[in-house]
Protein backbone atom coordinates (compact mmCIF):
# COMPACT_ATOMS: atom_id res chain seq x y z
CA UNK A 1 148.80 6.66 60.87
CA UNK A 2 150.48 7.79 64.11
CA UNK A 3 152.64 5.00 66.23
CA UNK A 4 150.21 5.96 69.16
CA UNK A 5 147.23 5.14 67.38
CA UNK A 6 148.54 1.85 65.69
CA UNK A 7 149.81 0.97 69.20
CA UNK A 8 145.88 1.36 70.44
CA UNK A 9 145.01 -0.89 67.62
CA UNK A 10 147.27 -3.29 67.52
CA UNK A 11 147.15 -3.70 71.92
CA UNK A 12 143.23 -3.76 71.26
CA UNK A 13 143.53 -6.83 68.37
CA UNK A 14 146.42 -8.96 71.01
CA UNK A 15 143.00 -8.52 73.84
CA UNK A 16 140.88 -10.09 71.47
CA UNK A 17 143.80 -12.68 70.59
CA UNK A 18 143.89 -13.33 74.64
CA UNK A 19 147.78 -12.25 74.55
CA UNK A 20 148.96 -10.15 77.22
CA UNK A 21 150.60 -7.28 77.02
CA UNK A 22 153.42 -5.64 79.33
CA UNK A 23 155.78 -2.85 79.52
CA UNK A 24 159.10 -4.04 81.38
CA UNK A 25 162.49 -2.27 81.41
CA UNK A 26 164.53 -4.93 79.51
CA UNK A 27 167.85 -5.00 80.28
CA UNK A 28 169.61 -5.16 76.22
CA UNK A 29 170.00 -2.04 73.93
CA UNK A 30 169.22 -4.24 70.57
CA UNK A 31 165.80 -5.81 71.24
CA UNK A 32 162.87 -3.59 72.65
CA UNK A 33 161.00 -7.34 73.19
CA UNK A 34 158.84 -10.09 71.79
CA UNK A 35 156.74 -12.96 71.96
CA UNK A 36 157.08 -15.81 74.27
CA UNK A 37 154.95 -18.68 75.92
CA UNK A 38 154.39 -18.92 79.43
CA UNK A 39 152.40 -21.66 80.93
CA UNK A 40 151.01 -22.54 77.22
CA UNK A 41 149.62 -19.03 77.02
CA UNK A 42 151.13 -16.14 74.74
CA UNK A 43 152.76 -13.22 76.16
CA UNK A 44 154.17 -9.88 74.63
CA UNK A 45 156.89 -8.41 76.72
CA UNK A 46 158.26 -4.70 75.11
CA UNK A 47 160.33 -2.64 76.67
CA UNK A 48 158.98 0.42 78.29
CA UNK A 49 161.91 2.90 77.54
CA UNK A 50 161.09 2.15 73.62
CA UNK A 51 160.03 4.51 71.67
CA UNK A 52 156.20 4.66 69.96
CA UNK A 53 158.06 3.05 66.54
CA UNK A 54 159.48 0.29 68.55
CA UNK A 55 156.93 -0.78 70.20
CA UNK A 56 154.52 -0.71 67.11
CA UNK A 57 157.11 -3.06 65.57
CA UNK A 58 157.59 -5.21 68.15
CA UNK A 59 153.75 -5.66 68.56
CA UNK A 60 152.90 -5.98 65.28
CA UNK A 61 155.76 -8.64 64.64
CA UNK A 62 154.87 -10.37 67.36
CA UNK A 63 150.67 -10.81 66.77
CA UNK A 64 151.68 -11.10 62.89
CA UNK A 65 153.61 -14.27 64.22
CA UNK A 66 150.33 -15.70 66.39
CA UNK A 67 148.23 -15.14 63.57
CA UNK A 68 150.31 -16.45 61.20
CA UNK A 69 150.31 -19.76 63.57
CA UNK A 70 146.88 -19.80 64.87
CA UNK A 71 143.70 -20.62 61.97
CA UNK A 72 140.95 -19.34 64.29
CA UNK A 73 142.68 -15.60 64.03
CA UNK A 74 141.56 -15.11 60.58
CA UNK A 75 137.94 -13.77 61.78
CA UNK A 76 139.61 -10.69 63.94
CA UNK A 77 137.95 -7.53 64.29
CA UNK A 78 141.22 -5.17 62.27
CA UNK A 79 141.29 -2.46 60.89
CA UNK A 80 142.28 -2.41 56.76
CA UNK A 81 145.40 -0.22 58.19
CA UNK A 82 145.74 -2.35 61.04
CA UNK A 83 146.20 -5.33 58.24
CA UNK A 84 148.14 -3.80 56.24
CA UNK A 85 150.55 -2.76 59.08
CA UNK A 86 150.69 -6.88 59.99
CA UNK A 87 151.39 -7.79 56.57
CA UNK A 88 154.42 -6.12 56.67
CA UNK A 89 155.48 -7.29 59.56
CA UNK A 90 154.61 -11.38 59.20
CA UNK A 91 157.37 -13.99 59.08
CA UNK A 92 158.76 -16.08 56.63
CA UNK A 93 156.56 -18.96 55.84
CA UNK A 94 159.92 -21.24 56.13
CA UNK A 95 160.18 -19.23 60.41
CA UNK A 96 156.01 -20.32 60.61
CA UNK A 97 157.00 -24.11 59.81
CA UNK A 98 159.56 -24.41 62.35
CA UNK A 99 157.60 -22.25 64.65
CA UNK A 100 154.51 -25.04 64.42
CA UNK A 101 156.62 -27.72 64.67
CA UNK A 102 158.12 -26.52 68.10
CA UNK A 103 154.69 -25.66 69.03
CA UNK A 104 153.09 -28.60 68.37
């Protein structure tokens, strides 16, 4: 599937997560962005000079992580290539632990 079509998808499954989305010049050459928290809510911040690849990747790690943390995003509206394409990019069940112990 192209990287512009899996970036449709994957900005169309972080609406229904309630994660926003932004394009920001970010100022390092190594990470093209992520996931944070801001004021309890998720954001994903990627860098707007990445290219399609990147920012697939850096969405798809990032909602792979909130899924991977949140039950109630089991019942999402995705694609089978859209699933397959977070599969790949989930976290280590030991990263999900320490991830829900911080967030808790």
């Amino acid at each position: 599937m192209k990287p512009e079509v899996l970036l449709e998808l994957l900005e169309a499954a972080a609406e229904q997560l309630e994660i926003k989305v932004s394009y920001e010049p970010l100022q390092t050459a190594v990470v093209h962005g992520g996931l944070c928290r801001v004021k309890g809510e998720y954001r994903i911040i990627v860098d707007k000079r990445a290219s399609a690849e990147e920012r697939v990747s850096t969405l798809a790690t990032a909602i792979a992580r909130v899924i991977s943390i949140r039950p109630d995003s089991s019942a999402l509206d995705l694609s089978p290539a859209l699933r397959d394409v977070l599969r790949m990019h989930q976290p280590s069940t030991r990263s999900v632990a320490a991830t829900r112990r911080t967030a808790a």
